[in-house]
C-alpha atoms as a PDB file:
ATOM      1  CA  UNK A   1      18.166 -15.480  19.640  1.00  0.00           C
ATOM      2  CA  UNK A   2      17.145 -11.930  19.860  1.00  0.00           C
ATOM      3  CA  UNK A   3      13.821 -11.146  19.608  1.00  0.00           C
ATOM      4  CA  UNK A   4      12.459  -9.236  16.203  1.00  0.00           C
ATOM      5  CA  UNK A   5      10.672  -5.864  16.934  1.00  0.00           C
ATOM      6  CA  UNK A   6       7.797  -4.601  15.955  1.00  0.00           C
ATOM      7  CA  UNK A   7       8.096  -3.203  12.739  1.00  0.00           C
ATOM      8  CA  UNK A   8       5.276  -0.837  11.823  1.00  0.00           C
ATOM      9  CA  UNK A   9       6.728  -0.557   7.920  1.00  0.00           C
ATOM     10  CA  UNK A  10       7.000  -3.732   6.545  1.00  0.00           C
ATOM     11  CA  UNK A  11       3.686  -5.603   6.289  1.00  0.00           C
ATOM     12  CA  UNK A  12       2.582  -2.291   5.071  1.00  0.00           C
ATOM     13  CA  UNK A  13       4.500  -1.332   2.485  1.00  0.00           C
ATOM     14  CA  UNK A  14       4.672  -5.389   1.172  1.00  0.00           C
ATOM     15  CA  UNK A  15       0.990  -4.443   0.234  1.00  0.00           C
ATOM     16  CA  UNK A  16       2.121  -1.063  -1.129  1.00  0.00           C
ATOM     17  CA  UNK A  17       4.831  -2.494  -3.268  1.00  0.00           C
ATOM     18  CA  UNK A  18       1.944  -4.955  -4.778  1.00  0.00           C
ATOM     19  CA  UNK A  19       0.199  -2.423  -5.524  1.00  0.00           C
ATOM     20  CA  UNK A  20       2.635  -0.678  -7.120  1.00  0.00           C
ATOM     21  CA  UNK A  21       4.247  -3.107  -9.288  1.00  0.00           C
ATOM     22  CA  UNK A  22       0.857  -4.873 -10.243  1.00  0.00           C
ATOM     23  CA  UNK A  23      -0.108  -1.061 -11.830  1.00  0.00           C
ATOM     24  CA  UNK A  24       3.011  -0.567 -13.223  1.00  0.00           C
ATOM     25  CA  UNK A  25       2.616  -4.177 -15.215  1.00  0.00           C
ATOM     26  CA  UNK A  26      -1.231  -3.463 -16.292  1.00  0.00           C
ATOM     27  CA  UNK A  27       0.103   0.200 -17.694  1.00  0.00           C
ATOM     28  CA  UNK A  28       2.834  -1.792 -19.592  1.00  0.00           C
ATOM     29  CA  UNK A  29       0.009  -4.325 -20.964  1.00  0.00           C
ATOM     30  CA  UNK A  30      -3.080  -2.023 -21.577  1.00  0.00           C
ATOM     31  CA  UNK A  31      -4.035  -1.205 -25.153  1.00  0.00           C
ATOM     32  CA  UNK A  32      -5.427   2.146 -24.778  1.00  0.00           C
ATOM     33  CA  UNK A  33      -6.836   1.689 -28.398  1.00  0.00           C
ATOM     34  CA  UNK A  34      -9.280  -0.126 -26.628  1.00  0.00           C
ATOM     35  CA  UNK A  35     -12.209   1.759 -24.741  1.00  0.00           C
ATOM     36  CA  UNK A  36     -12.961  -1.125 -22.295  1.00  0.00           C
ATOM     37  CA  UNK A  37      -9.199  -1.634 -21.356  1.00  0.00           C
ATOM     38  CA  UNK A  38      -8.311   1.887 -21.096  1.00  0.00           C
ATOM     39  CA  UNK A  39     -11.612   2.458 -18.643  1.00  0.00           C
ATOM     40  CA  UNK A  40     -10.245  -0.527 -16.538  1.00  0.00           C
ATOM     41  CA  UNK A  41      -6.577   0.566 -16.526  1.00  0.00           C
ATOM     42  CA  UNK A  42      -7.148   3.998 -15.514  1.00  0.00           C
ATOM     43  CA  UNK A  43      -9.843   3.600 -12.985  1.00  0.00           C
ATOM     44  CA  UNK A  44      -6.882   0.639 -11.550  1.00  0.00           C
ATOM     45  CA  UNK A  45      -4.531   3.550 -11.575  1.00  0.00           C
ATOM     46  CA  UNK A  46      -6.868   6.085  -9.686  1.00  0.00           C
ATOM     47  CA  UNK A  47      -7.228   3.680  -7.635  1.00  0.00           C
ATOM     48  CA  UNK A  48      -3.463   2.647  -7.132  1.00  0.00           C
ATOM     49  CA  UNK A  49      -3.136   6.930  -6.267  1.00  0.00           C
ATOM     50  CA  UNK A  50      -5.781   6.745  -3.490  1.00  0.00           C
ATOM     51  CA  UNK A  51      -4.308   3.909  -1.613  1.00  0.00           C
ATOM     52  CA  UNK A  52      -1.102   5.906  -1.554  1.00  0.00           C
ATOM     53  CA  UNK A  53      -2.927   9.378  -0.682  1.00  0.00           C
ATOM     54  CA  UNK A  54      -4.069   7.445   2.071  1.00  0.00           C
ATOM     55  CA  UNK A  55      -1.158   5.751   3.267  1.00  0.00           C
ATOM     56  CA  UNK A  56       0.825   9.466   3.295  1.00  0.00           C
ATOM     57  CA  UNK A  57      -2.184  10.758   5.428  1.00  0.00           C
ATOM     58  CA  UNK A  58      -2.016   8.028   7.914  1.00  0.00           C
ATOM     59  CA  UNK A  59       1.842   8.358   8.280  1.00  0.00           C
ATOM     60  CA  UNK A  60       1.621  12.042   8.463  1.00  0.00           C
ATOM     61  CA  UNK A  61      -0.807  11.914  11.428  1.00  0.00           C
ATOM     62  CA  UNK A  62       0.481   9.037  13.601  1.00  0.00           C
ATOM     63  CA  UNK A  63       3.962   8.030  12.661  1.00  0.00           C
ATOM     64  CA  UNK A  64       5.478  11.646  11.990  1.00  0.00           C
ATOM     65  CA  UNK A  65       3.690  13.130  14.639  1.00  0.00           C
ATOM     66  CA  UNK A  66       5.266  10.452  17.166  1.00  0.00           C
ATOM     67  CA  UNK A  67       8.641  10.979  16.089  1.00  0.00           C
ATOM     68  CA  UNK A  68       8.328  14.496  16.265  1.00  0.00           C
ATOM     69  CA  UNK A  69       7.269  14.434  19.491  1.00  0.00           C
ATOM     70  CA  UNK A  70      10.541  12.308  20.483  1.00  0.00           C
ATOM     71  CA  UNK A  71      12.807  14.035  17.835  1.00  0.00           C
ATOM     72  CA  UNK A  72      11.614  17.486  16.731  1.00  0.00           C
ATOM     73  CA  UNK A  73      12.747  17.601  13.106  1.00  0.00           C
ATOM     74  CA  UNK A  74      13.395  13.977  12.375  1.00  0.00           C
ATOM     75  CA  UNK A  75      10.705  13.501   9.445  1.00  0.00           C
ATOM     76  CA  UNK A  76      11.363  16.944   7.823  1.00  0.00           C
ATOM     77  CA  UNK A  77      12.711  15.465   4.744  1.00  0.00           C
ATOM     78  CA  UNK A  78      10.146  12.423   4.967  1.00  0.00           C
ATOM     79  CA  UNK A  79       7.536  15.066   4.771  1.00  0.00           C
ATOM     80  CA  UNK A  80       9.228  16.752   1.701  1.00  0.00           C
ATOM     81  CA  UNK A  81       9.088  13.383   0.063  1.00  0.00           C
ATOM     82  CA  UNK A  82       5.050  13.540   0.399  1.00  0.00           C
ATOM     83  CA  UNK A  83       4.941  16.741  -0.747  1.00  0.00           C
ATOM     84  CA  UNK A  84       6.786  15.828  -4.151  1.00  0.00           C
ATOM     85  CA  UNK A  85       5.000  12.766  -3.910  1.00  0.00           C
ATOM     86  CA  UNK A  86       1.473  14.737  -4.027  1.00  0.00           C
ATOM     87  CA  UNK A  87       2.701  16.303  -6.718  1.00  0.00           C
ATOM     88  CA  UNK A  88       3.752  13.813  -8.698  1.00  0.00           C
ATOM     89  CA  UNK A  89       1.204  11.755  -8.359  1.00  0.00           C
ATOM     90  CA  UNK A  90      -1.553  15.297  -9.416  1.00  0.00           C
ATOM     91  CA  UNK A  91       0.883  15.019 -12.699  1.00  0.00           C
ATOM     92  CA  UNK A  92      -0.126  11.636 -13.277  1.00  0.00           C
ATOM     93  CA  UNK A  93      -3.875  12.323 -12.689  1.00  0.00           C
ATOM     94  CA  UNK A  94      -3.731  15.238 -15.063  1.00  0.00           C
ATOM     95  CA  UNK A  95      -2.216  12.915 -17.879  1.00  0.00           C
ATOM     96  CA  UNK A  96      -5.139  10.225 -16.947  1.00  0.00           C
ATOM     97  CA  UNK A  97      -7.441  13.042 -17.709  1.00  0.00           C
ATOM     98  CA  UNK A  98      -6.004  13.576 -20.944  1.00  0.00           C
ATOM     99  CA  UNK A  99      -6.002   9.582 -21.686  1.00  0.00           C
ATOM    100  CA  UNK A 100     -10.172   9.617 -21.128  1.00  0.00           C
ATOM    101  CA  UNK A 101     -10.981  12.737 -23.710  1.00  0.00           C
ATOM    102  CA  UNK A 102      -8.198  11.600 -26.048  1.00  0.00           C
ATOM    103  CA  UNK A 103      -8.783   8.938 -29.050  1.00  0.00           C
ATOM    104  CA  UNK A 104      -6.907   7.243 -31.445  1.00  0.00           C
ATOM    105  CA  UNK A 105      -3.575   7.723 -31.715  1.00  0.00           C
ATOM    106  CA  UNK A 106      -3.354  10.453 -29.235  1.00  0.00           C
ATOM    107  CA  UNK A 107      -4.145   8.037 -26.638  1.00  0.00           C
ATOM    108  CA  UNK A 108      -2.097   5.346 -27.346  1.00  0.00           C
ATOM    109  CA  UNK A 109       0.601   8.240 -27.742  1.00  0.00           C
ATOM    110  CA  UNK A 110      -0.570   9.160 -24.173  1.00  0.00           C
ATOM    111  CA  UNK A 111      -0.805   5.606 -22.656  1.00  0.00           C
ATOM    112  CA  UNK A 112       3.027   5.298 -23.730  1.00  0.00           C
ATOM    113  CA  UNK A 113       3.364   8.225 -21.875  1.00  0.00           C
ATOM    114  CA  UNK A 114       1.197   7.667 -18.803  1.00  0.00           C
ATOM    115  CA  UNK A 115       3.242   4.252 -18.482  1.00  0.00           C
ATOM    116  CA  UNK A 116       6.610   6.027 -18.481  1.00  0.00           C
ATOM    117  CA  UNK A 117       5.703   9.021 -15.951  1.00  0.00           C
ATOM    118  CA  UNK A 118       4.169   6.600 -13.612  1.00  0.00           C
ATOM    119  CA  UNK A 119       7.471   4.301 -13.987  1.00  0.00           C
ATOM    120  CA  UNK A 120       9.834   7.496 -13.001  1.00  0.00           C
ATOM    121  CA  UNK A 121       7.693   7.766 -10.411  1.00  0.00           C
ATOM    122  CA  UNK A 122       7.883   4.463  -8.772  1.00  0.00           C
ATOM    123  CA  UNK A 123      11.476   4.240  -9.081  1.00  0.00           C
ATOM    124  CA  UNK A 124      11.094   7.788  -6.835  1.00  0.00           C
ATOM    125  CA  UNK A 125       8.723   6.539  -4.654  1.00  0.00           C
ATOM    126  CA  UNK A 126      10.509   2.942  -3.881  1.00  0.00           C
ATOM    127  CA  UNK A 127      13.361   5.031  -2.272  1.00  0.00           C
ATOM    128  CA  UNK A 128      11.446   6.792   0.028  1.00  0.00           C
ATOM    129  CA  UNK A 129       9.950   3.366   1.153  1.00  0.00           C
ATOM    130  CA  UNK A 130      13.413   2.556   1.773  1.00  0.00           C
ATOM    131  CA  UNK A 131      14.608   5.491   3.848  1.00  0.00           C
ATOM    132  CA  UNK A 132      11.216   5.100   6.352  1.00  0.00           C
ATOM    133  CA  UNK A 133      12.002   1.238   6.637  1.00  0.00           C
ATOM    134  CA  UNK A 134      15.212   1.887   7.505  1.00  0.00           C
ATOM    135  CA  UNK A 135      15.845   5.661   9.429  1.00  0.00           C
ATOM    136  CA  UNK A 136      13.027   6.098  10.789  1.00  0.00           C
ATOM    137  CA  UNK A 137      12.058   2.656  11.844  1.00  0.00           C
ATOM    138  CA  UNK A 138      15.181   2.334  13.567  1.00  0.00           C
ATOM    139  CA  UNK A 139      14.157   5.879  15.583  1.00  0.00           C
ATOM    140  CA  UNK A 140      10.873   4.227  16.571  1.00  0.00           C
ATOM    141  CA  UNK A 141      12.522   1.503  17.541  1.00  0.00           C
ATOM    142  CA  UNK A 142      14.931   3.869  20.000  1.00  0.00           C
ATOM    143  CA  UNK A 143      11.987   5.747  21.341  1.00  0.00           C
ATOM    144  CA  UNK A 144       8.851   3.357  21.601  1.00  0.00           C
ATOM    145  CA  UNK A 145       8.211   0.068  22.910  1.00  0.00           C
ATOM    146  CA  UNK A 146       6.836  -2.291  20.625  1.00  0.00           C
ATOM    147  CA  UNK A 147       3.735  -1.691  22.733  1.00  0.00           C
ATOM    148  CA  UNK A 148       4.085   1.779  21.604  1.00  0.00           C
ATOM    149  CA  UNK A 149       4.010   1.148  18.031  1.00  0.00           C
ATOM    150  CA  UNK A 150       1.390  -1.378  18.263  1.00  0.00           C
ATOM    151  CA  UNK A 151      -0.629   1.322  19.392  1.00  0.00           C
ATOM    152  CA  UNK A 152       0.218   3.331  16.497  1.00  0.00           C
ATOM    153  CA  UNK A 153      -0.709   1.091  14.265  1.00  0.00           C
ATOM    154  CA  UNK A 154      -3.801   0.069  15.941  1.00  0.00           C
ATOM    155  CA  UNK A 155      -4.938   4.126  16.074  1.00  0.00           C
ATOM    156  CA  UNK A 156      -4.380   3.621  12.133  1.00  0.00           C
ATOM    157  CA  UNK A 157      -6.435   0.717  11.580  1.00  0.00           C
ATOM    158  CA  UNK A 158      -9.287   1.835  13.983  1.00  0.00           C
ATOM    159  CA  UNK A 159      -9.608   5.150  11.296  1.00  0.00           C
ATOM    160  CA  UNK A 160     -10.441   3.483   8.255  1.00  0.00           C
ATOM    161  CA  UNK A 161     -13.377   2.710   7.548  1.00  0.00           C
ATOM    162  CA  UNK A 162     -14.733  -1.081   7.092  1.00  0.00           C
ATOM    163  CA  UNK A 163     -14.764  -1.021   3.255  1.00  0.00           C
ATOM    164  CA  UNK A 164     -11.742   0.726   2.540  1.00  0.00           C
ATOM    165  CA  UNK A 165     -10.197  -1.892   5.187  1.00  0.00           C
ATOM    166  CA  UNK A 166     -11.913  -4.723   2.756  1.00  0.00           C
ATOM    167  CA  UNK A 167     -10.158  -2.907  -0.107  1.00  0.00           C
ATOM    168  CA  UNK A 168      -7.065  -2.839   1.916  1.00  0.00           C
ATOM    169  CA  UNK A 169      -7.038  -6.626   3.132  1.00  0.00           C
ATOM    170  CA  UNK A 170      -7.446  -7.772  -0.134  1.00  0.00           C
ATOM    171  CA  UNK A 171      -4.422  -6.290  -1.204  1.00  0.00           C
ATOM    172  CA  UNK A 172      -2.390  -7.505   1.768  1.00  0.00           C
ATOM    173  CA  UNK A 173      -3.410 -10.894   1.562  1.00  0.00           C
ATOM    174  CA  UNK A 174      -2.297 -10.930  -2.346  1.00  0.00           C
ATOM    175  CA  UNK A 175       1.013  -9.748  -1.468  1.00  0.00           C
ATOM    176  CA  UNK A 176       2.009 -11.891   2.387  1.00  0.00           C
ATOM    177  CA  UNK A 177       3.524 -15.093   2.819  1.00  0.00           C
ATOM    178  CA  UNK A 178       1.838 -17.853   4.468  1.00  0.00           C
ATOM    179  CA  UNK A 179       3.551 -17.356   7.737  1.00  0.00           C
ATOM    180  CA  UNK A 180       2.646 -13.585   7.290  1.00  0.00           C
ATOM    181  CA  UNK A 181      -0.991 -14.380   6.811  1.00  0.00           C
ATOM    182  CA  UNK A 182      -1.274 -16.988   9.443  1.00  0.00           C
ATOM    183  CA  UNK A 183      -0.424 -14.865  11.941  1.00  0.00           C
ATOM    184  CA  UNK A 184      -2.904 -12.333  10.728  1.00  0.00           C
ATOM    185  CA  UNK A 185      -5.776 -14.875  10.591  1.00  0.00           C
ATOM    186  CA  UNK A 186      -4.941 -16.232  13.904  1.00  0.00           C
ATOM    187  CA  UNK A 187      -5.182 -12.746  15.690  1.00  0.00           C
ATOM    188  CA  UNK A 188      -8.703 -12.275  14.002  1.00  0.00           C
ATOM    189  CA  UNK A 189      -9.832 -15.809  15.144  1.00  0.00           C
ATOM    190  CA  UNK A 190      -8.918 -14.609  18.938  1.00  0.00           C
ATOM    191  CA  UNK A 191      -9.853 -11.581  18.684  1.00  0.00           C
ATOM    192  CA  UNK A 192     -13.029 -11.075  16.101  1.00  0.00           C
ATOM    193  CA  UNK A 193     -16.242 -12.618  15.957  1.00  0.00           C
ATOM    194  CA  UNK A 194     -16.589 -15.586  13.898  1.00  0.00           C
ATOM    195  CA  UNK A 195     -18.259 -14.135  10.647  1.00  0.00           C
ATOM    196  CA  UNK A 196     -15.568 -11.719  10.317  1.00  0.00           C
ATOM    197  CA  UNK A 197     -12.906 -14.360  10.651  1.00  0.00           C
ATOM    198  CA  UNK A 198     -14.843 -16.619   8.170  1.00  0.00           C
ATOM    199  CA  UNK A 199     -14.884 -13.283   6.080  1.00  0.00           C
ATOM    200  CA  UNK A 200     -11.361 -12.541   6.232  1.00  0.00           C
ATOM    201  CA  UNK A 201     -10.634 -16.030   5.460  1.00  0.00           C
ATOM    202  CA  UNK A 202     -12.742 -16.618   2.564  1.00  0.00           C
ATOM    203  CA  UNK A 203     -11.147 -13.436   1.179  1.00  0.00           C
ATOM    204  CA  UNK A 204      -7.436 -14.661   1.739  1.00  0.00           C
ATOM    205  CA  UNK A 205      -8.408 -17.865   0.115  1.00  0.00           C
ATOM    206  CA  UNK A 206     -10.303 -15.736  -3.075  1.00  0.00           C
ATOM    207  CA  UNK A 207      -6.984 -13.761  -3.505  1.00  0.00           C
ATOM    208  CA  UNK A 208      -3.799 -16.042  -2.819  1.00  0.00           C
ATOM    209  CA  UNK A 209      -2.059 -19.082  -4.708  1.00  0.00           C
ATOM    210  CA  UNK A 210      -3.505 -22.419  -4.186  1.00  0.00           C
ATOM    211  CA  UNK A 211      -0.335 -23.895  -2.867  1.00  0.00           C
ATOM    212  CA  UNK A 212       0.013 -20.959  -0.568  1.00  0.00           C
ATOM    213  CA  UNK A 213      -3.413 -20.937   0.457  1.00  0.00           C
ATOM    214  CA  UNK A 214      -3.362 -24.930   1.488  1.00  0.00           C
ATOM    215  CA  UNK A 215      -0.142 -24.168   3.652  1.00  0.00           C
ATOM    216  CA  UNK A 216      -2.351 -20.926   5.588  1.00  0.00           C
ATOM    217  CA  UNK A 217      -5.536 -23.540   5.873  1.00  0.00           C
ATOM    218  CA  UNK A 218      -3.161 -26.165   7.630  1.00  0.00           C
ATOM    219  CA  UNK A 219      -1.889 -23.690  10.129  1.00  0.00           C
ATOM    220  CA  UNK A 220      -5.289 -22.200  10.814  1.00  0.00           C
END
């Protein structure tokens, strides 16, 4: 059986597609005639934009300038996606901005909205994922050794800073399997002290399925 690469994509954008959808579903619930709900939902939605601000930075600085270095030219288009995808995502800030001075009617009018732009947006976005996971993983996969990308992806880790990487974790854990978080939690249990495995841990457990956690505690 040949032996799966390293792929530098998918565990990341699994937690990026939670985060996604999960926003998209509390826009389509929220009842922005209600202060408290509409405070919650839109701070969930800033929040939602700087994980992806983030993301595009990281990729920008390590994975594009990689491939570049390999392939001059190869993430051109990639790099016009994050351009549109600043953009669109200033639009949808702007709209927030409108939701918090707005009341009444005009806000619900504008959380219909808000739900729909960020919606047209995702469906955007969610190609792009697509095209890295596919074109240019398969180019990193030409060019660099899995040791290579490990790197990579190590150089990205080592840059954020311990509680945006809480923030982060928690969102990973919510959207891995168990096999997918075992492996995780095994690497920290070789590799970390033991209060930050038992931190790590304790946060998997706080954020995944009970069925799904039991399966990760047996393997562990």
């Amino acid at each position: 059986m040949t032996q799966e690469r390293f792929s530098i994509y998918r565990p990341i954008h699994k937690a990026i597609r939670h985060i996604l959808f999960s926003t998209s579903r509390q826009l389509g619930l929220a009842d922005f005639g209600d202060d408290a709900v509409t405070q919650e939902t839109l701070a969930n939605l800033d929040a939602t934009i700087g994980f992806l601000r983030e993301h595009r930075s990281h990729e920008d600085v390590h994975v594009h300038t990689a491939l570049e270095r390999k392939i001059p030219g190869i993430t051109a288009s990639f790099a016009e996606d994050h351009e549109e995808d600043d953009r669109l995502t200033h639009e949808i800030e702007q709209l927030a901005t409108r939701i918090k001075s707005a009341t009444g009617a005009q806000r619900v009018e504008l959380g219909v909205e808000v739900h729909e732009r960020y919606n047209a947006y995702l469906g955007i976005y969610l190609g792009h994922l697509y095209r890295e996971e596919t074109v240019l993983q398969q180019a990193l996969w030409d060019n660099f050794t899995d040791e290579e990308l490990i790197a990579i992806d190590g150089a990205i880790a080592g840059e954020i800073a311990p509680e945006r990487m809480g923030l982060w974790l928690t969102e990973m854990c919510a959207s891995y399997n168990p096999d997918e978080i075992t492996l995780i939690l095994n690497i920290v249990k070789s590799e970390a002290p033991p209060e930050v495995f038992q931190g790590i841990t304790q946060l998997a457990e706080s954020v995944m399925q009970p069925a799904m956690w039991a399966k990760v505690r047996a393997r562990i």
